[in-house]
Protein backbone atom coordinates (compact mmCIF):
# COMPACT_ATOMS: atom_id res chain seq x y z
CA UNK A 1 55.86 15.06 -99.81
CA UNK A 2 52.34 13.33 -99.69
CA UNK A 3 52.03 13.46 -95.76
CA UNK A 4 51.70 17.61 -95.97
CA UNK A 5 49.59 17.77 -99.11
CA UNK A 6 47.03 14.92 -97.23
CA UNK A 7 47.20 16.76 -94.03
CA UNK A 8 46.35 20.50 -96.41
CA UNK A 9 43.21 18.68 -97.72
CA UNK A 10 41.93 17.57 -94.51
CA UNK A 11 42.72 20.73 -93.21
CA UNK A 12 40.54 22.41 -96.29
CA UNK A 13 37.75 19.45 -95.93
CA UNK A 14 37.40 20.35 -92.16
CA UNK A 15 37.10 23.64 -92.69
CA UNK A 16 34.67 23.47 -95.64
CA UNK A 17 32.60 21.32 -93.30
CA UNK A 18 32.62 23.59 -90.14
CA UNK A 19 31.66 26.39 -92.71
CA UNK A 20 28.83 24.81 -94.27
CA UNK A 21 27.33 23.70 -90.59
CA UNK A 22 27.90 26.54 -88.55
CA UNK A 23 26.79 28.92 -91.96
CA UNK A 24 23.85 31.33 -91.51
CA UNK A 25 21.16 30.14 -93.26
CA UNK A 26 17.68 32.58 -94.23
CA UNK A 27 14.83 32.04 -92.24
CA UNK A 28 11.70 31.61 -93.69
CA UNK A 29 10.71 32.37 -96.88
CA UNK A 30 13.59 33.25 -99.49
CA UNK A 31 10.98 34.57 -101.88
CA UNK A 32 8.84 38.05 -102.27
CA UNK A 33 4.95 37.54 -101.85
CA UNK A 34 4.69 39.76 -104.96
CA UNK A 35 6.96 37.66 -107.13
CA UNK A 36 4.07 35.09 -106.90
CA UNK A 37 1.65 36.93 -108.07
CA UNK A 38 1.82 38.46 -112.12
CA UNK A 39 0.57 41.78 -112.85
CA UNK A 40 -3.57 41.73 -113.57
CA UNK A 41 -4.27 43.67 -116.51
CA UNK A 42 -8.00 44.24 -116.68
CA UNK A 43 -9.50 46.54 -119.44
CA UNK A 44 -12.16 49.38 -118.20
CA UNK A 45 -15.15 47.73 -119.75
CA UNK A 46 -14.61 44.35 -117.47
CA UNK A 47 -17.43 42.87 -116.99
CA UNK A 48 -18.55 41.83 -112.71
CA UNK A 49 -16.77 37.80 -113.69
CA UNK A 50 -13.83 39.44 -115.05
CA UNK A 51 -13.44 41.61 -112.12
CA UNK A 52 -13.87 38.49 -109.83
CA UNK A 53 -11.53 36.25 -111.56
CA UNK A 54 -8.92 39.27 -111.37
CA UNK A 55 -9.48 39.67 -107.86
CA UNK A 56 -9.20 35.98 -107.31
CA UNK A 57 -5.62 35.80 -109.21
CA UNK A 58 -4.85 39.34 -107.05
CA UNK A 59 -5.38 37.72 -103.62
CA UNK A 60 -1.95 36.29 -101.54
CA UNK A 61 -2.20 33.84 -100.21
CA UNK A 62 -5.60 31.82 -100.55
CA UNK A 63 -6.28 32.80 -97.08
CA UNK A 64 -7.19 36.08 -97.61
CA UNK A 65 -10.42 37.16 -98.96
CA UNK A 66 -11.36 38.24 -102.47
CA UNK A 67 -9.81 41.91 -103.10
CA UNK A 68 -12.35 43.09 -105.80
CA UNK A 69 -11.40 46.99 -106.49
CA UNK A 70 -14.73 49.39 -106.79
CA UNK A 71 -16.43 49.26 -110.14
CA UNK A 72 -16.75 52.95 -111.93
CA UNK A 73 -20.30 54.53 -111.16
CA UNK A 74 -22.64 55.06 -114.21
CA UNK A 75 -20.90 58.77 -113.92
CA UNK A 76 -17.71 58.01 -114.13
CA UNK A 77 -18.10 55.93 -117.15
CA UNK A 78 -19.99 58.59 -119.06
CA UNK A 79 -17.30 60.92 -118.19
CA UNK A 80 -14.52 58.21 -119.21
CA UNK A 81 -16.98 58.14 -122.81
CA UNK A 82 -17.25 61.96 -123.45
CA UNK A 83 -13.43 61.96 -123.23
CA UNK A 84 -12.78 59.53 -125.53
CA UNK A 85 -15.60 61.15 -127.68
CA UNK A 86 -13.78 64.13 -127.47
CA UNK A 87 -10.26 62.98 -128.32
């Protein structure tokens, strides 16, 4: 009775072990480029540093240069103030 249950686990070990080598496994990263970086909130009054430190924590990987968005134009901010005059 003990010769057939041996030669069942050796079967299963072997077979667990041919699975595990000859298994796919992922190439490359296994994790998203935008998992590593966390959502930048910056409020519309940021000052030039604060825009520069949240392009600094926007840029993947450290290779890449600085992405610093375009500031609003003198214009754009009045605008942005007679709206919230207005509301």
């Amino acid at each position: 009775m003990a010769l057939p249950l041996i030669r069942i686990a050796a079967a299963c070990a072997a077979g667990y072990y041919f699975y595990k080598r000859f298994a796919p496994r992922p190439t490359g990263s296994t994790t998203n480029a935008s998992d590593a970086v966390d959502d930048i909130g910056l409020r519309p009054n940021a000052s030039h540093d604060e825009k520069v430190d949240a392009g600094v924590q926007e840029t993947f990987p450290a290779s890449d240069p600085v992405s610093v968005k375009p500031s609003e134009t003198a214009y754009e901010r009045q605008l942005r103030e007679r709206a919230a005059k207005a509301n």
